[in-house]
N, C-alpha and C. Protein backbone atom coordinates (compact mmCIF):
# COMPACT_ATOMS: atom_id res chain seq x y z
N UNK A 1 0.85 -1.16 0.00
CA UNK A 1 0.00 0.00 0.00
C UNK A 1 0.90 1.23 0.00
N UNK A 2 0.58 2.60 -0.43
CA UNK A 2 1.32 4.02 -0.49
C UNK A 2 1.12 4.09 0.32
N UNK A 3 1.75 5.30 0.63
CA UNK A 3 2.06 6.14 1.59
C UNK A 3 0.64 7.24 2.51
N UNK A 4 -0.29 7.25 0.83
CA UNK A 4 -0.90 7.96 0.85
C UNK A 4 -2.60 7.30 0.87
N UNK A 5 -3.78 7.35 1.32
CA UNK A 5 -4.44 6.50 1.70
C UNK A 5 -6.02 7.40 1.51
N UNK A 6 -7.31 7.15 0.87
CA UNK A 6 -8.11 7.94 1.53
C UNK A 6 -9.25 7.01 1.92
N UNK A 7 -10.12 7.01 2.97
CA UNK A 7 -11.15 6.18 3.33
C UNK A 7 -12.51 6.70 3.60
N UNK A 8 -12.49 7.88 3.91
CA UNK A 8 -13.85 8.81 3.62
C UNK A 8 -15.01 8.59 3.05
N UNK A 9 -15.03 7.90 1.95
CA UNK A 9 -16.07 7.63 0.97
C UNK A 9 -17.19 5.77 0.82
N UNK A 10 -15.97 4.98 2.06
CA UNK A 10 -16.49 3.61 2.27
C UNK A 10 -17.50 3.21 2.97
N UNK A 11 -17.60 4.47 3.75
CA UNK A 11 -18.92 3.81 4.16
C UNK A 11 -20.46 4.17 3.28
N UNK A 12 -20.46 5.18 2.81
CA UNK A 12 -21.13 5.85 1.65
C UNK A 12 -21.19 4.25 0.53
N UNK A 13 -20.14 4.30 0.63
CA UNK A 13 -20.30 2.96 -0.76
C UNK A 13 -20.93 2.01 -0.20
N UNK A 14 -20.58 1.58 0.87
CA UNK A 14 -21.31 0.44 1.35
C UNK A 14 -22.84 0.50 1.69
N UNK A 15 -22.72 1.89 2.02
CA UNK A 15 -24.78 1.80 1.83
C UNK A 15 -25.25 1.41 0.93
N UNK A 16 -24.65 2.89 -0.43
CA UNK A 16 -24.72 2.57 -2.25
C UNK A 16 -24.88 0.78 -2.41
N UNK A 17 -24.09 0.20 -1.82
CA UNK A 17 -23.95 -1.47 -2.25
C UNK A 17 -25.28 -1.96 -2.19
N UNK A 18 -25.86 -1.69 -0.13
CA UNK A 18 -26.54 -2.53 0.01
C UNK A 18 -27.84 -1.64 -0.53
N UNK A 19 -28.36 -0.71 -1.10
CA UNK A 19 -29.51 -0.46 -1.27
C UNK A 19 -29.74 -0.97 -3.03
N UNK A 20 -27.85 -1.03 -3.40
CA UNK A 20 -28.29 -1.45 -5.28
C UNK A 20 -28.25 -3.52 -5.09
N UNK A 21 -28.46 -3.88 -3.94
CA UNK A 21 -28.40 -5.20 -4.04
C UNK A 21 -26.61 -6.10 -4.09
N UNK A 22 -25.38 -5.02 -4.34
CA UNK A 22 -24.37 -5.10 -4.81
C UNK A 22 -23.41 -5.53 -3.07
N UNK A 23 -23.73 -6.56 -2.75
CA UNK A 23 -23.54 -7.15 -1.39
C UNK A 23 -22.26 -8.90 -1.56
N UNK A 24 -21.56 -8.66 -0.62
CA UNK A 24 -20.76 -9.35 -0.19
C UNK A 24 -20.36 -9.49 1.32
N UNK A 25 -19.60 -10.61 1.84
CA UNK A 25 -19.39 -11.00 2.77
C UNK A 25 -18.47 -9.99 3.28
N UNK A 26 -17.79 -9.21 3.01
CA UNK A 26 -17.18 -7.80 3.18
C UNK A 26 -18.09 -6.83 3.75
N UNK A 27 -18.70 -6.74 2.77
CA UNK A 27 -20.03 -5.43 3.38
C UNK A 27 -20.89 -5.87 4.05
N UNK A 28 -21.33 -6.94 4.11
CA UNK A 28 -22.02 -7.48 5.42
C UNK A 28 -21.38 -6.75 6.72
N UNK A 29 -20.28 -7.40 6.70
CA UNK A 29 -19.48 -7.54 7.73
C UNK A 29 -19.26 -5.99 8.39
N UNK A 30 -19.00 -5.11 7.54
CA UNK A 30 -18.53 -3.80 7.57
C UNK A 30 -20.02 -3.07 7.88
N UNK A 31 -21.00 -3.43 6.95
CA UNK A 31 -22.54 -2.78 7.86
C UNK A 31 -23.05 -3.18 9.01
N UNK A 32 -22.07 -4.23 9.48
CA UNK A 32 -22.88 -5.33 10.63
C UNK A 32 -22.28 -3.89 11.62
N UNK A 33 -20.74 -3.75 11.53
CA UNK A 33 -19.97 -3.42 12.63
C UNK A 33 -20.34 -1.39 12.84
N UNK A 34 -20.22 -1.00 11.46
CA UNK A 34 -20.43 0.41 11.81
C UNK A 34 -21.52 1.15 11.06
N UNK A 35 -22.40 0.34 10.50
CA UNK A 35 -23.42 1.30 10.40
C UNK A 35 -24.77 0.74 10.91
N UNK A 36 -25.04 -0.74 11.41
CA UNK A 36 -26.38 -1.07 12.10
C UNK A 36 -25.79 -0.98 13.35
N UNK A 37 -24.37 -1.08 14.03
CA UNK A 37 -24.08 -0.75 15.26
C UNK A 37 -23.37 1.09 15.29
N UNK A 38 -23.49 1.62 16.60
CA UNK A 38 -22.95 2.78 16.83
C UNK A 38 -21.75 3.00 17.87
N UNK A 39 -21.34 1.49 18.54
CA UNK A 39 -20.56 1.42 19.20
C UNK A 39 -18.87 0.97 18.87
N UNK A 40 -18.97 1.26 17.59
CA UNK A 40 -17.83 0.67 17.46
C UNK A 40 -17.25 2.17 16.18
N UNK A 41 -16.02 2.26 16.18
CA UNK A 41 -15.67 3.84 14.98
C UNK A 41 -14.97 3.26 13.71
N UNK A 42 -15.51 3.94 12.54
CA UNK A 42 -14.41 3.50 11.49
C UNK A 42 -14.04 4.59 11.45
N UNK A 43 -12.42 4.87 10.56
CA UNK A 43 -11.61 5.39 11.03
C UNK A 43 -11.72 6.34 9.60
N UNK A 44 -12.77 7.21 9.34
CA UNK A 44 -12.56 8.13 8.27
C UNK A 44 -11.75 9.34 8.17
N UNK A 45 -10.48 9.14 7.02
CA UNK A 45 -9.71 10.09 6.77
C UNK A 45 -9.88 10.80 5.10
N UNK A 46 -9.91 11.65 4.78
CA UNK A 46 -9.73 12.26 3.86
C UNK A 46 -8.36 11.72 3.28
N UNK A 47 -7.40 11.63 3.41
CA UNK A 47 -5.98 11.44 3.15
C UNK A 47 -5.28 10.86 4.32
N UNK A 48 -4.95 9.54 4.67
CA UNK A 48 -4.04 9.18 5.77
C UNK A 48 -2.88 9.07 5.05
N UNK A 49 -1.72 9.63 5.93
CA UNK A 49 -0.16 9.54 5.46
C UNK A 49 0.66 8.67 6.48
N UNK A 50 0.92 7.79 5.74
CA UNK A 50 1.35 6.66 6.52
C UNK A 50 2.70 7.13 7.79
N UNK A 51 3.69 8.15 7.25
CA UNK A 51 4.50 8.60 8.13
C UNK A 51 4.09 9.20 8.96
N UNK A 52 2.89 9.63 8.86
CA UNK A 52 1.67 10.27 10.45
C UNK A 52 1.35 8.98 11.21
N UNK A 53 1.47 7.68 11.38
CA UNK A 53 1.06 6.85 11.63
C UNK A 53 -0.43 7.10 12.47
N UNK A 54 -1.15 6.95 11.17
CA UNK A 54 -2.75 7.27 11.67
C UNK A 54 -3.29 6.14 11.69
N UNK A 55 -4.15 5.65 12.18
CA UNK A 55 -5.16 4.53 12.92
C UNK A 55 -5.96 4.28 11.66
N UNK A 56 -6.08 3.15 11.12
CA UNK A 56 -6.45 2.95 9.82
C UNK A 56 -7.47 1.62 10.54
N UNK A 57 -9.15 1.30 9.84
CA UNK A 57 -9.78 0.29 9.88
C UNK A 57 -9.30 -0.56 9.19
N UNK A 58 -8.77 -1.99 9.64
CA UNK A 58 -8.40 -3.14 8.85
C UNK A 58 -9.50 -4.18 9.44
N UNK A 59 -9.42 -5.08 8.57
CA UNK A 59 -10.25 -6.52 8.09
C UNK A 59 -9.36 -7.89 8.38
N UNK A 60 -9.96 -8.88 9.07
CA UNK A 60 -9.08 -9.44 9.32
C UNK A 60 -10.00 -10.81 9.90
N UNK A 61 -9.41 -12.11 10.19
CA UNK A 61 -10.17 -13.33 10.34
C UNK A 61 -9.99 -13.90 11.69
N UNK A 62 -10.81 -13.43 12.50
CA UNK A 62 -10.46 -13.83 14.32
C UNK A 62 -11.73 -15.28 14.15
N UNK A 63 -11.18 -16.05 14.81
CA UNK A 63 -12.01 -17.16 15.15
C UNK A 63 -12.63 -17.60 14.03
N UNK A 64 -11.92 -17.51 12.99
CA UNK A 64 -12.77 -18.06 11.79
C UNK A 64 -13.65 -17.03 11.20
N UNK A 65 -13.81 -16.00 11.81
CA UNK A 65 -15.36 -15.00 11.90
C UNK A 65 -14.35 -13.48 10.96
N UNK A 66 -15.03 -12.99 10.41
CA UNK A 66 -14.63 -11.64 9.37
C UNK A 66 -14.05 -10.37 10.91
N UNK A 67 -13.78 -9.99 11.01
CA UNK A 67 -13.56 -8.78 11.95
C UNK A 67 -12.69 -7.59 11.59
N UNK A 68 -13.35 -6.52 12.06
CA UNK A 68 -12.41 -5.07 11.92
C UNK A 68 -11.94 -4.79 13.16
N UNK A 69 -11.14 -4.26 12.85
CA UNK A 69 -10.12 -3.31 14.43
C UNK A 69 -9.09 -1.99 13.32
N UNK A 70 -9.56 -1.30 14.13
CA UNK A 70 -8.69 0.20 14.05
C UNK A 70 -7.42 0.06 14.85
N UNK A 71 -6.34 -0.22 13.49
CA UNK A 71 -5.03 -0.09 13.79
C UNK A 71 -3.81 0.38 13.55
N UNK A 72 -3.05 1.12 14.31
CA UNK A 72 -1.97 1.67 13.70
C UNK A 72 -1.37 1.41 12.33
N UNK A 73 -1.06 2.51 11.50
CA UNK A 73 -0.53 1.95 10.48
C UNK A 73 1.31 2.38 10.54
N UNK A 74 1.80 1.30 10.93
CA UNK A 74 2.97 0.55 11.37
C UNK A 74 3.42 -0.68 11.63
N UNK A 75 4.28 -1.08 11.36
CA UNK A 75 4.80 -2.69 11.56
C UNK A 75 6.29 -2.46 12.24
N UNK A 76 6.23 -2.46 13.63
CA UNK A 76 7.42 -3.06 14.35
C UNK A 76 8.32 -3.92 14.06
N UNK A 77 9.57 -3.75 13.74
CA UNK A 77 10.20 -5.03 13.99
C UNK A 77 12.01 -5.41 13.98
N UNK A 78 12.02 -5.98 14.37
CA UNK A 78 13.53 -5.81 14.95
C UNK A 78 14.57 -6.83 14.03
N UNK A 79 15.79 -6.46 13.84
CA UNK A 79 16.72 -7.48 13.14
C UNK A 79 18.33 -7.01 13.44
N UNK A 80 19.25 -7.94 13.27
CA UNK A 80 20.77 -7.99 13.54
C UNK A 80 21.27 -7.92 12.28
N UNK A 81 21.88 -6.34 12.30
CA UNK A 81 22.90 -5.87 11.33
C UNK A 81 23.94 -7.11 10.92
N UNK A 82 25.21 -6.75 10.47
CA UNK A 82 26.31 -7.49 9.84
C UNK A 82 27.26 -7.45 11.06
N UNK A 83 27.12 -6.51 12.08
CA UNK A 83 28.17 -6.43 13.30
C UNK A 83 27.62 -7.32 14.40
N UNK A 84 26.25 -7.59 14.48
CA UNK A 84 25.46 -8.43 15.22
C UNK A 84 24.94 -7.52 16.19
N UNK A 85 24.59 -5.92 15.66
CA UNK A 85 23.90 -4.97 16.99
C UNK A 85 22.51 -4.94 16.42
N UNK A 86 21.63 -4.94 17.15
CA UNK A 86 20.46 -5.03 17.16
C UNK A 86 19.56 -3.92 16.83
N UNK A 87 18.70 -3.97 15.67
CA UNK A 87 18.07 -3.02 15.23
C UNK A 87 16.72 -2.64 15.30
N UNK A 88 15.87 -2.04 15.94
CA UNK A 88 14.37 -2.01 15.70
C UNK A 88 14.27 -0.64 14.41
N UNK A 89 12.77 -1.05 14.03
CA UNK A 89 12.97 -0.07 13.19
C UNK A 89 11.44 -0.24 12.53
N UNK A 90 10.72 0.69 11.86
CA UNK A 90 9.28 0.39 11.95
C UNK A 90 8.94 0.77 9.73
N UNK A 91 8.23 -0.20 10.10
CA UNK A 91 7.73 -0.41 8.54
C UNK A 91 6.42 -0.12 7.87
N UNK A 92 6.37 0.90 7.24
CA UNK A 92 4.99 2.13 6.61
C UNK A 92 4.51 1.10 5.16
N UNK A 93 5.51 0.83 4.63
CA UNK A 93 5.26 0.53 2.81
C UNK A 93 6.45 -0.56 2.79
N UNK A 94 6.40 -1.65 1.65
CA UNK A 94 7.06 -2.47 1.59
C UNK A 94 6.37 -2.74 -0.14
N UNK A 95 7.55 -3.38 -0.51
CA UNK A 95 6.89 -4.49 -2.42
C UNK A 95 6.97 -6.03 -1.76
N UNK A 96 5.95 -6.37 -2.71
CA UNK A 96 6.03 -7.89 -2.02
C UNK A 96 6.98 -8.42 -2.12
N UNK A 97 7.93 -8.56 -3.31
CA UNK A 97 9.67 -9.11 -3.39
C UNK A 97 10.03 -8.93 -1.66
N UNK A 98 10.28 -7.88 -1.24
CA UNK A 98 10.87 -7.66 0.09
C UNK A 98 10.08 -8.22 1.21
N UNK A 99 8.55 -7.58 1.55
CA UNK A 99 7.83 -8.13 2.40
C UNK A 99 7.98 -9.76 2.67
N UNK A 100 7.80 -9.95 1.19
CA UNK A 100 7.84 -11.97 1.74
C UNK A 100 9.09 -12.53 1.76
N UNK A 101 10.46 -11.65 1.79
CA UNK A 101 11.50 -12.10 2.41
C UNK A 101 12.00 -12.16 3.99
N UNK A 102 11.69 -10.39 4.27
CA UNK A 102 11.83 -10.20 5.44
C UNK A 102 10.99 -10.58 6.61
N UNK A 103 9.91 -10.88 6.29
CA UNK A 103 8.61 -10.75 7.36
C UNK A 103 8.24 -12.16 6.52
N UNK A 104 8.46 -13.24 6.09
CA UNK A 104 7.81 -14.42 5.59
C UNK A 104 6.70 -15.26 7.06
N UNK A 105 7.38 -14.87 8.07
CA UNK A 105 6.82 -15.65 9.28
C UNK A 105 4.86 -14.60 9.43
N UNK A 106 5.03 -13.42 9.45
CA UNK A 106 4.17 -12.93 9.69
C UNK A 106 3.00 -12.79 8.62
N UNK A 107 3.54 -12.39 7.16
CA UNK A 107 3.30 -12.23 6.13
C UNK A 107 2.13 -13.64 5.86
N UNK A 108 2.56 -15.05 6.53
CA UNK A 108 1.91 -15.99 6.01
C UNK A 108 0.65 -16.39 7.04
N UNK A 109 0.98 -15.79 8.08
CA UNK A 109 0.07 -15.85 9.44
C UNK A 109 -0.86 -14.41 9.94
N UNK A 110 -0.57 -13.20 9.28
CA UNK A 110 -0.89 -12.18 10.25
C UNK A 110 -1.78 -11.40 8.72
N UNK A 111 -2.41 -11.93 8.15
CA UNK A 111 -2.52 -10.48 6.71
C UNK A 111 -3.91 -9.99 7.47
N UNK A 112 -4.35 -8.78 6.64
CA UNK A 112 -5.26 -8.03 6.98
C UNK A 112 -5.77 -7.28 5.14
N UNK A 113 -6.80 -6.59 5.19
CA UNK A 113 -7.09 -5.64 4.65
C UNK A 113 -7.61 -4.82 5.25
N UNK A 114 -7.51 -3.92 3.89
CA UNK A 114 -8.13 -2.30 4.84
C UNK A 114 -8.70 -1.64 3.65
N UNK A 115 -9.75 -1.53 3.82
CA UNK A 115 -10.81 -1.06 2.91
C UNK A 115 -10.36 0.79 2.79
N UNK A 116 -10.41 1.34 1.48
CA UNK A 116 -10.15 2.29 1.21
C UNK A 116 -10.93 2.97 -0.24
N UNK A 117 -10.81 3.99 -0.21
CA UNK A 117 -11.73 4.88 -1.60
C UNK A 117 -11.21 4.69 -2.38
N UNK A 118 -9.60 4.88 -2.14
CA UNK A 118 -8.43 5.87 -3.38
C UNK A 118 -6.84 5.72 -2.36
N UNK A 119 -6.24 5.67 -3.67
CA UNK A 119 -4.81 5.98 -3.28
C UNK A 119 -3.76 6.92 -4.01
N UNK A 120 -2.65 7.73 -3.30
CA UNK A 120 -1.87 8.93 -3.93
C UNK A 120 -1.36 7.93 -4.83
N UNK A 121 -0.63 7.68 -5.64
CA UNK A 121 1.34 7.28 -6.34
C UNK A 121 1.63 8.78 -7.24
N UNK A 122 2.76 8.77 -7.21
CA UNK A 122 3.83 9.85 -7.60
C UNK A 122 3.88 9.25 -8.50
N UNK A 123 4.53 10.13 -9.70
CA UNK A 123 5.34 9.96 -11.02
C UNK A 123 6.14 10.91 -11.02
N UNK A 124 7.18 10.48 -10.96
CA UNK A 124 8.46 11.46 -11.81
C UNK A 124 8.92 11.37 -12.74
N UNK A 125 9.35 12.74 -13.39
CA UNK A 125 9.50 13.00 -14.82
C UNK A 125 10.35 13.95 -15.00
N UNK A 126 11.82 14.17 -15.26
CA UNK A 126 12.02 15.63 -15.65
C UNK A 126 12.15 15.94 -14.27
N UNK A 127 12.72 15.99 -13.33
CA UNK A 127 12.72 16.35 -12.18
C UNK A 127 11.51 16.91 -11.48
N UNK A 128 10.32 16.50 -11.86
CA UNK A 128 9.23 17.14 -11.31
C UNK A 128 8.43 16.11 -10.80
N UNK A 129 7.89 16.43 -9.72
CA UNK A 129 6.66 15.44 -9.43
C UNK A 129 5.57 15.27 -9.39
N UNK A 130 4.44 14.43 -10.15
CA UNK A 130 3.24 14.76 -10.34
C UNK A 130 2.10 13.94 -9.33
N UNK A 131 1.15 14.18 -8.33
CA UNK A 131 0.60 13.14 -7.78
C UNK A 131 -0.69 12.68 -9.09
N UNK A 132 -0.75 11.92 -8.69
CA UNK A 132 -2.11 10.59 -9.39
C UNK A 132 -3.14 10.14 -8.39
N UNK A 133 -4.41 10.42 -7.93
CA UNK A 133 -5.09 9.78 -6.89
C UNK A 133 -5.42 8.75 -7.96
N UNK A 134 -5.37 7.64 -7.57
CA UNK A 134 -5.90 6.00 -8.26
C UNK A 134 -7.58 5.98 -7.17
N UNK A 135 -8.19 5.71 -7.88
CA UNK A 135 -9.66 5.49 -7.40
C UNK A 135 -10.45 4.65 -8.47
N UNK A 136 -11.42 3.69 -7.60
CA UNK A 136 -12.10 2.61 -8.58
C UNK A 136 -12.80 3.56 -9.65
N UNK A 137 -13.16 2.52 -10.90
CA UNK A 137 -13.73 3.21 -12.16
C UNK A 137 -15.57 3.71 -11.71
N UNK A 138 -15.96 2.64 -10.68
CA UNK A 138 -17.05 2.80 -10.40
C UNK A 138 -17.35 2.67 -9.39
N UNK A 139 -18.37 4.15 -8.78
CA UNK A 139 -18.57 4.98 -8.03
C UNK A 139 -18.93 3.88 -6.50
N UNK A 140 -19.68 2.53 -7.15
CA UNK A 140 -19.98 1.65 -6.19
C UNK A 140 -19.26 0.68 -5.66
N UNK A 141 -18.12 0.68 -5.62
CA UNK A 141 -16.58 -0.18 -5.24
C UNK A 141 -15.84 1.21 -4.69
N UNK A 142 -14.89 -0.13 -3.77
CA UNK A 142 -13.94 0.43 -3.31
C UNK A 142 -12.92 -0.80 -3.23
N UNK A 143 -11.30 0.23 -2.55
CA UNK A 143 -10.23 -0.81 -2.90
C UNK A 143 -10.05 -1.89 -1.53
N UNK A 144 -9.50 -2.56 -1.44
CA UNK A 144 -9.17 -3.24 -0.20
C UNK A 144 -7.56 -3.96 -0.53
N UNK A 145 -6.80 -3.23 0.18
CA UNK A 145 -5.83 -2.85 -0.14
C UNK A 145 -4.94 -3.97 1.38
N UNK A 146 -4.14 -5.15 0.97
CA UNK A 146 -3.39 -6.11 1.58
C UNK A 146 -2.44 -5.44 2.78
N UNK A 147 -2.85 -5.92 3.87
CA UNK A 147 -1.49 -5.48 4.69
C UNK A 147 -0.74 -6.58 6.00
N UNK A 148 -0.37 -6.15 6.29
CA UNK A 148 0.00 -7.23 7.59
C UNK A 148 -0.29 -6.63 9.09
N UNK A 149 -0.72 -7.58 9.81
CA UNK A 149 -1.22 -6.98 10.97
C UNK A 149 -0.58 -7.26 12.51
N UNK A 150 -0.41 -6.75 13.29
CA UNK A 150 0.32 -7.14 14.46
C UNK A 150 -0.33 -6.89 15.69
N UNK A 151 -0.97 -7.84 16.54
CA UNK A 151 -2.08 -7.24 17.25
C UNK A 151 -1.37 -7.13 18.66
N UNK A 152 -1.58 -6.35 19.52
CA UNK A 152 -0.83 -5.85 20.75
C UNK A 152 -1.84 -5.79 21.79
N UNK A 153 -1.14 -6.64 22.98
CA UNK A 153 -2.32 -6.59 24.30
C UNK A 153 -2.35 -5.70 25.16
């Protein structure tokens, strides 16, 4: 996932879904938790920037059962340089080449999604930089965008 994130517009879609019949075990799940209940928050941002480490709604499989939890968007994790000193160091964005090298233990046990509108990517050209918001073609989708999750007691 970028850097750059927007979620504002998902729950809107998910009404759009269920009133055009356009329903899945996703939006079930997601109308069960925050829009027929009021006790629980999804986490609407206009733009989350992952180096803000803002609290992002992810998707995820507890007990067999679909579940959301609002969670940091960060991945902890520690490793031994070439001198053997010990490094922590925290992880925003990754390509899968890398992710499923470094993190293979978690990567195969811990995934999540996180439902989103739209996302920034950059292009550079000519020394200049242009942003791109990527957003579905149609108005009644949204992205759900792979991540890894680390749950803390």
């Amino acid at each position: 996932m970028c850097y750059w994130v927007g979620t504002k517009k998902v729950r809107e879609i998910i009404k759009k879904r269920k009133e055009s019949n356009i329903w899945d075990n996703i939006d079930q799940a997601f109308y069960d938790t925050f829009i027929a209940r009021t006790d629980k928050e999804f986490m609407e941002q206009y733009i989350a920037i992952g180096k803000g480490k803002p609290t992002l709604t992810t998707l995820h499989k507890e007990n067999g059962q679909l579940a959301f939890e609002n969670m940091q968007w960060t991945l902890p994790y520690s490793y031994t340089d070439k001198t053997g000193k010990a490094i922590t160091r925290e992880l925003q964005n990754s390509t899968c080449e890398r992710v499923f090298f470094q993190h293979k233990d978690q990567i195969y046990s811990k995934r999540c999604l996180v439902p989103i509108d739209g996302y920034v990517e950059y292009h550079h050209f000519s020394g200049e930089t242009y942003p791109h918001y990527i957003y579905p073609k149609d108005e009644n989708e949204y992205f759900l965008a792979a991540g890894n999750l680390r749950l803390w007691n």
